[in-house]
C-alpha atoms as a PDB file:
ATOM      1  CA  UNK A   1       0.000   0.000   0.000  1.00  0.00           C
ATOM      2  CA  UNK A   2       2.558   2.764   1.143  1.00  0.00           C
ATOM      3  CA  UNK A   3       5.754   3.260   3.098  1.00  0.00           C
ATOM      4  CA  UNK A   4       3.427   4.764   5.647  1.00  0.00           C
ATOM      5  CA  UNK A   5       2.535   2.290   7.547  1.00  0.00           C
ATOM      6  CA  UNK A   6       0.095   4.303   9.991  1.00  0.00           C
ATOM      7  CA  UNK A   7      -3.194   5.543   8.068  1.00  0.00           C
ATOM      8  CA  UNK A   8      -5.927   6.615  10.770  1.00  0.00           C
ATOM      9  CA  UNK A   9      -9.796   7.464   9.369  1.00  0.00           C
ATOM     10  CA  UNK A  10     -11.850   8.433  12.346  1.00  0.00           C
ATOM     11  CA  UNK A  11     -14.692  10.801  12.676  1.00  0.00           C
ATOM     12  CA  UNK A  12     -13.554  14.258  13.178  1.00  0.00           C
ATOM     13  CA  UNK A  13     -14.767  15.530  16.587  1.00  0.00           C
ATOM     14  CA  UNK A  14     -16.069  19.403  17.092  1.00  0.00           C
ATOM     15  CA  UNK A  15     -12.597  20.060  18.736  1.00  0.00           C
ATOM     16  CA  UNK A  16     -11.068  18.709  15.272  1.00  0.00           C
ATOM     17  CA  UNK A  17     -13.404  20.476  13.429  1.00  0.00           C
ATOM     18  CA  UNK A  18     -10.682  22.991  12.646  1.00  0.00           C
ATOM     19  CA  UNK A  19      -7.992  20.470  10.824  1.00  0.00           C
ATOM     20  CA  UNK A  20     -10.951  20.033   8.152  1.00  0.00           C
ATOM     21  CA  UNK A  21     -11.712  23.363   7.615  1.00  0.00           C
ATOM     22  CA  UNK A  22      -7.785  24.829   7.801  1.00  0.00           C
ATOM     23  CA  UNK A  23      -8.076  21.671   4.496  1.00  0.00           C
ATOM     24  CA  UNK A  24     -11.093  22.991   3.220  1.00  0.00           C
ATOM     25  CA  UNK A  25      -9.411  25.917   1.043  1.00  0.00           C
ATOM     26  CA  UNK A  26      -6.778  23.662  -0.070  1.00  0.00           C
ATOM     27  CA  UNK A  27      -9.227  21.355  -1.753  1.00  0.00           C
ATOM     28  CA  UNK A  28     -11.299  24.630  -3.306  1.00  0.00           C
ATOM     29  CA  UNK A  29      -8.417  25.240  -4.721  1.00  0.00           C
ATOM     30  CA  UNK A  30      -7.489  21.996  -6.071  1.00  0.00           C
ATOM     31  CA  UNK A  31     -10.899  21.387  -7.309  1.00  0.00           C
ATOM     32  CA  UNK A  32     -10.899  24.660  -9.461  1.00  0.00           C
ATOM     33  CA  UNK A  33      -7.476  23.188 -11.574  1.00  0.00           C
ATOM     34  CA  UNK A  34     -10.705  20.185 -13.078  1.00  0.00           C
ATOM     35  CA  UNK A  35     -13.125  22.782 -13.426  1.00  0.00           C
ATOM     36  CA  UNK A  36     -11.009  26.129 -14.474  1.00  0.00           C
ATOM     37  CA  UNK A  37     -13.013  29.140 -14.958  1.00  0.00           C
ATOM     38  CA  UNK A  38     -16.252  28.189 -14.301  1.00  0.00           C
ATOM     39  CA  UNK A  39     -19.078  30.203 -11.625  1.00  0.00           C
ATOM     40  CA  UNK A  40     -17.953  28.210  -8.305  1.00  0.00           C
ATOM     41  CA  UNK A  41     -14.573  27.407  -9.139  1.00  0.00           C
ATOM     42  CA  UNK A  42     -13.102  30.927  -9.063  1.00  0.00           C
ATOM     43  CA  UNK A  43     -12.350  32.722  -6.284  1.00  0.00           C
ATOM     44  CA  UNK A  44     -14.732  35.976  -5.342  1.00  0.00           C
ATOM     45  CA  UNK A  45     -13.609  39.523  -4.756  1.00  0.00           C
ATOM     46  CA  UNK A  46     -11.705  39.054  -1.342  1.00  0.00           C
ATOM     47  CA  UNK A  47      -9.995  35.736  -3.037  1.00  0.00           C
ATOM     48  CA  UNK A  48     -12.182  33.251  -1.224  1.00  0.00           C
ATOM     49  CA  UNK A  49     -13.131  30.082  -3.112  1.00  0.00           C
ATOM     50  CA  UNK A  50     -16.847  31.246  -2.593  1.00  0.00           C
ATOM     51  CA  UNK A  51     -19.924  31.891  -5.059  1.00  0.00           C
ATOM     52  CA  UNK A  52     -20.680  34.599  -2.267  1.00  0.00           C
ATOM     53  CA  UNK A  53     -18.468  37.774  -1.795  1.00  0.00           C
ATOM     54  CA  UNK A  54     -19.949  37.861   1.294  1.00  0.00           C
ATOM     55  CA  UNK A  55     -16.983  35.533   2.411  1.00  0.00           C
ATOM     56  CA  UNK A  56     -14.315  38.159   2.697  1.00  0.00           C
ATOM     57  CA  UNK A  57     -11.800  35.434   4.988  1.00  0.00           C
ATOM     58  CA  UNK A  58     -10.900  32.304   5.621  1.00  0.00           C
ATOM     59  CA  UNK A  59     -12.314  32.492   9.025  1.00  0.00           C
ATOM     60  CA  UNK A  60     -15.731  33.378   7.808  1.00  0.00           C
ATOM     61  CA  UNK A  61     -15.562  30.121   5.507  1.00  0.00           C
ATOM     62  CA  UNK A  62     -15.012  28.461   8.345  1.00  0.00           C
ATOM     63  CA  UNK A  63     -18.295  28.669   9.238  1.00  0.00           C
ATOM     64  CA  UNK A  64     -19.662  27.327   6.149  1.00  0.00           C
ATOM     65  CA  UNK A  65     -18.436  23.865   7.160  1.00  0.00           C
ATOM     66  CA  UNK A  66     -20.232  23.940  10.523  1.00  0.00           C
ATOM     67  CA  UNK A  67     -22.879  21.503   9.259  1.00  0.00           C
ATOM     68  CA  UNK A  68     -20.514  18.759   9.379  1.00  0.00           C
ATOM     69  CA  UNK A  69     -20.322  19.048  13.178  1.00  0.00           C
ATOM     70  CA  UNK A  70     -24.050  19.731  13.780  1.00  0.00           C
ATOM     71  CA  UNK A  71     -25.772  16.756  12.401  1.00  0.00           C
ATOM     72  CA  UNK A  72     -24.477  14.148  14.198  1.00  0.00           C
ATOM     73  CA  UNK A  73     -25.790  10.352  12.688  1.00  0.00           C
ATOM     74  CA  UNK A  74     -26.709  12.018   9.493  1.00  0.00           C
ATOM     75  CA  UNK A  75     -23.601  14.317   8.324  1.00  0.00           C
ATOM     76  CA  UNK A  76     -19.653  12.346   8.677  1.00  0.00           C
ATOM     77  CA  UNK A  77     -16.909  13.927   8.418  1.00  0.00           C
ATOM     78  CA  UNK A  78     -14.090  11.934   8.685  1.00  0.00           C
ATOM     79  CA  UNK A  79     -10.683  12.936   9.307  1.00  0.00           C
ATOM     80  CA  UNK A  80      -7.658  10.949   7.748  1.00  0.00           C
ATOM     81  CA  UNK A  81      -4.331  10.789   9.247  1.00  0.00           C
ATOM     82  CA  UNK A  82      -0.945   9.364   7.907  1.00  0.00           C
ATOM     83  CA  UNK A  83       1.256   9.092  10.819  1.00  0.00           C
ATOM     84  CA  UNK A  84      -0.611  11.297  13.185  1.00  0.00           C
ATOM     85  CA  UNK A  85      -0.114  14.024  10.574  1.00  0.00           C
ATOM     86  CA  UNK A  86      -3.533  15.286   8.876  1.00  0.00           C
ATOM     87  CA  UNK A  87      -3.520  14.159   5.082  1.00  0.00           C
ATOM     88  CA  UNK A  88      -7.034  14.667   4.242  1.00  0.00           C
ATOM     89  CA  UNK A  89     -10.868  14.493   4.973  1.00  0.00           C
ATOM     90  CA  UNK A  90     -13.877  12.598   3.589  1.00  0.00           C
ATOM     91  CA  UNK A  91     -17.648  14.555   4.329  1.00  0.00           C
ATOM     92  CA  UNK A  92     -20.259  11.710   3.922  1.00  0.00           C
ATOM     93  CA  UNK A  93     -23.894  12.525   4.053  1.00  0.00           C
ATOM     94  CA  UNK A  94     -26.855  10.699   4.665  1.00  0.00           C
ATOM     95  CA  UNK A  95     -30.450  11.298   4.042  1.00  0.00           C
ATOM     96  CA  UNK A  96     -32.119  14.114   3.928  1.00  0.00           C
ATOM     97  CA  UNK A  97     -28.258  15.464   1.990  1.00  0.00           C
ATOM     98  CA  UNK A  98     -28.504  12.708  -0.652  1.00  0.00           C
ATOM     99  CA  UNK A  99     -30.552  12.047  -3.568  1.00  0.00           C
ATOM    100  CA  UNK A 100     -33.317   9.391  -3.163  1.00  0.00           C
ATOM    101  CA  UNK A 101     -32.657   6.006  -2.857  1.00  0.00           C
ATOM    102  CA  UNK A 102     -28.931   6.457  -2.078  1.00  0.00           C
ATOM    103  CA  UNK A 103     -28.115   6.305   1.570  1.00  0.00           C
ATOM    104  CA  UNK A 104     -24.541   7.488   1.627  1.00  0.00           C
ATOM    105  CA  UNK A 105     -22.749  10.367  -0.588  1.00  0.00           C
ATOM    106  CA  UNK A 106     -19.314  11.297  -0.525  1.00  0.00           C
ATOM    107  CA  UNK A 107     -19.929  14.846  -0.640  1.00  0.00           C
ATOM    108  CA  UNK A 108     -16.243  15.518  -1.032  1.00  0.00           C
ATOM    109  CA  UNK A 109     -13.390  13.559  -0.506  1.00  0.00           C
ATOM    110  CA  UNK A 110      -9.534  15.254  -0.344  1.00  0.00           C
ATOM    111  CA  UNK A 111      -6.325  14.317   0.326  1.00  0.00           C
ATOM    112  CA  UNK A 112      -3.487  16.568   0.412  1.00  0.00           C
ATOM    113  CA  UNK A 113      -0.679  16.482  -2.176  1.00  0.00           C
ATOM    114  CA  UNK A 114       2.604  14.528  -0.306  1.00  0.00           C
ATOM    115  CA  UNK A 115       0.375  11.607   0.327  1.00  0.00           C
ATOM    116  CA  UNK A 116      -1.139  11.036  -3.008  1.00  0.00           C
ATOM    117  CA  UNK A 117       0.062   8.227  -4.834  1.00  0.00           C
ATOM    118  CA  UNK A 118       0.362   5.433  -1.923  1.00  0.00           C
ATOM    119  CA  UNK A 119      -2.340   3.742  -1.814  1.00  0.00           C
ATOM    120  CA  UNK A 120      -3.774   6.523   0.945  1.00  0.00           C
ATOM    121  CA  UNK A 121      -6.695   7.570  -0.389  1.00  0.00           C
ATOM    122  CA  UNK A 122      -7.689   4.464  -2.244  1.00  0.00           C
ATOM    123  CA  UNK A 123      -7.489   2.464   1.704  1.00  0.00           C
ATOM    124  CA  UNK A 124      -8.663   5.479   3.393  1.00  0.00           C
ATOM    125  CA  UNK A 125     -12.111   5.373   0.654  1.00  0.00           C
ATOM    126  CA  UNK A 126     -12.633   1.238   1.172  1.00  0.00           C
ATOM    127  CA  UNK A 127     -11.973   1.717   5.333  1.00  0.00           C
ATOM    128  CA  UNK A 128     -15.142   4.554   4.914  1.00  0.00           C
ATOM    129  CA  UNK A 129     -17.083   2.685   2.801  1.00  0.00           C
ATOM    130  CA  UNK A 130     -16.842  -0.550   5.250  1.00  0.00           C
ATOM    131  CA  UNK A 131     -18.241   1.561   7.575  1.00  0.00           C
ATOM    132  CA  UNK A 132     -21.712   2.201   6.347  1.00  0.00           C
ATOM    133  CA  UNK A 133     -24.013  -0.267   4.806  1.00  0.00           C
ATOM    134  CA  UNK A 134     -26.185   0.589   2.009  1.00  0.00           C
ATOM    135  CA  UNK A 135     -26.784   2.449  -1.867  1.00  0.00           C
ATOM    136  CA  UNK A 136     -23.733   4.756  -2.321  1.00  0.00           C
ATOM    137  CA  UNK A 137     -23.505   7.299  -4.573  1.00  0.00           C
ATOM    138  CA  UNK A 138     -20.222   9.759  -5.330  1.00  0.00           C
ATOM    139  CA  UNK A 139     -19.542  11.305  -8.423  1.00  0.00           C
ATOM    140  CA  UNK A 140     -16.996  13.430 -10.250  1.00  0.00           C
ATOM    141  CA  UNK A 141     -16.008  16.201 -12.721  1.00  0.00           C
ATOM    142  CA  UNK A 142     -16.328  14.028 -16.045  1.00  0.00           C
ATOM    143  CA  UNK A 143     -13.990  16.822 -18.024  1.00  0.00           C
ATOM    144  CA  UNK A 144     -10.513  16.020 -19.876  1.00  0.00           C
ATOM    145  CA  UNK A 145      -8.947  17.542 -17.067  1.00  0.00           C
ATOM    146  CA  UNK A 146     -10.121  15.095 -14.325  1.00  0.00           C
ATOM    147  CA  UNK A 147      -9.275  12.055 -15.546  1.00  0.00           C
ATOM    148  CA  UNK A 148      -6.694  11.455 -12.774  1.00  0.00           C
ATOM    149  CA  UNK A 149      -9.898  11.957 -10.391  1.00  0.00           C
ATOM    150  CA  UNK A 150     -12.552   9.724 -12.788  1.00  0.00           C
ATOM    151  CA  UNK A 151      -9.915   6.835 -12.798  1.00  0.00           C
ATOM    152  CA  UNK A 152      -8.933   6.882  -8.886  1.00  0.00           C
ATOM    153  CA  UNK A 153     -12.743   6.464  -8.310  1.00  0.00           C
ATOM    154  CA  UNK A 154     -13.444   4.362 -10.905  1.00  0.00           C
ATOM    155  CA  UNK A 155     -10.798   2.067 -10.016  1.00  0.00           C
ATOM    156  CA  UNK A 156     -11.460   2.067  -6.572  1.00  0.00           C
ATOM    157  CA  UNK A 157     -15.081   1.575  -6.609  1.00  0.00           C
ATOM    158  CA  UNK A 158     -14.503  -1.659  -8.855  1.00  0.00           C
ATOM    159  CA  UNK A 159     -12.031  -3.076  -6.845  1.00  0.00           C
ATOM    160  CA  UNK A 160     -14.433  -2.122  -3.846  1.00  0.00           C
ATOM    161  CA  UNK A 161     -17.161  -3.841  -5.513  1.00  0.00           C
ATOM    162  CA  UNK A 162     -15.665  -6.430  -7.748  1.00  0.00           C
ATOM    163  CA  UNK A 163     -17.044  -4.686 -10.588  1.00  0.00           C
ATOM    164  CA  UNK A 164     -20.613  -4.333  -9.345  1.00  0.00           C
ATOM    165  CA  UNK A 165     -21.435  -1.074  -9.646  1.00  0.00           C
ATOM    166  CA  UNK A 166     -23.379   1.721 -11.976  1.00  0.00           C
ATOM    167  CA  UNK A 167     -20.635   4.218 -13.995  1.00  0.00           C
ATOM    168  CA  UNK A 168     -22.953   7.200 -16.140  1.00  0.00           C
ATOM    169  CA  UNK A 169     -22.982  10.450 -16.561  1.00  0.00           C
ATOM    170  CA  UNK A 170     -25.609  12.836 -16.199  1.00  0.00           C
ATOM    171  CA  UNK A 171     -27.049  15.656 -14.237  1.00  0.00           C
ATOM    172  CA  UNK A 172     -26.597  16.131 -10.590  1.00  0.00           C
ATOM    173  CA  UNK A 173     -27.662  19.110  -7.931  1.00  0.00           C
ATOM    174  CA  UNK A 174     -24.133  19.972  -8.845  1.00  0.00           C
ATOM    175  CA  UNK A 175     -24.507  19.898 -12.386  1.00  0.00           C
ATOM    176  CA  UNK A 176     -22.886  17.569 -14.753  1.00  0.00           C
ATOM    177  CA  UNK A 177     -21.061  15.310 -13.546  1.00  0.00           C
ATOM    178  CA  UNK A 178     -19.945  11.370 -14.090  1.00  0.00           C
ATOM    179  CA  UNK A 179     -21.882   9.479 -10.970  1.00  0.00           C
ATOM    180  CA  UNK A 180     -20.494   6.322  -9.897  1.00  0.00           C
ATOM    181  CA  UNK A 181     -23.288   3.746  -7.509  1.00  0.00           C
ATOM    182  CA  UNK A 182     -22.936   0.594  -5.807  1.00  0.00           C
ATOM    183  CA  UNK A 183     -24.525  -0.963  -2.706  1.00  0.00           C
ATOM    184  CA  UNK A 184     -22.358  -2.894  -0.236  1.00  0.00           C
ATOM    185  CA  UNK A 185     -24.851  -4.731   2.207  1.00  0.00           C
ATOM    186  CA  UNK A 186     -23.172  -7.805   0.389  1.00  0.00           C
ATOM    187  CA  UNK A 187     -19.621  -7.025   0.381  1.00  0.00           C
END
């Protein structure tokens, strides 16, 4: 898997709340390089990855993310460690935050740059997916420009489900986008 040898995925508690969002910007940003230019993707007046210039810091952003940490049993996030060092998050929802019939989304899922390309994300996905019985649903920016993200999930979701799962592409509550779903009460 990696040289690593110590990956942790637990669910972020409210006093860890701030790991995620100090993250949070990092993966705005990183998620603008798929989608370039696009309403969303760019950053507003104050330089905030933000539709709203009403966000005029990082701290007020912070705020944004305070869901996560007020719906407990319905909203996960999940903070992944390498080596007691934070490497990333995953933000699962359940219903009411996911489209009908699916009972888990990965809302987003991030890790940070020096631990891509170990195995980190791929073990940290399967660990999180273990977790929760039921329809899943994720999906993805299906540009040119993703393909690095389309063929992470892709190949992790079919390893994950040994092939049994639903790749198309269609429209989302966040647009276009290629959806991958599976269920795992069998797995």
């Amino acid at each position: 898997m990696s040289e690593l040898t110590n990956i942790n995925i637990k669910l972020a508690e409210q006093g860890e709340a701030y790991i995620i969002k100090n993250m949070y910007p990092l993966y705005l940003h990183d998620l603008s390089g798929h989608y370039g230019l696009t309403q969303g993707h760019i950053p507003n007046v104050h330089g905030i990855f933000e539709d709203s210039n009403d966000y005029r810091t990082l701290s007020d952003q912070y705020d944004v993310q305070n869901i996560w940490w007020e719906k407990p049993n319905c909203l996960y996030p999940f903070l992944i460690r390498v080596d007691d060092i934070p490497a990333g998050f995953a933000l699962i929802a359940s219903p009411p935050h996911c489209s009908k019939g699916t009972d888990y989304f990965v809302n987003d899922f991030f890790l940070l740059q020096p631990f891509r390309g170990k195995g980190i994300a791929e073990y940290s996905a399967i660990q999180i997916f273990d977790m929760f019985k039921g329809n899943w649903e994720l999906f993805t920016n299906p540009a040119e420009r993703n393909m690095i993200g389309q063929r992470f999930w892709r190949k992790t979701v079919s390893k994950y489900t040994s092939g049994s799962y639903k790749e198309e592409f269609g429209t989302t509550f966040d647009g276009y986008k290629l959806i991958f779903r599976f269920r795992n009460c069998n797995l």
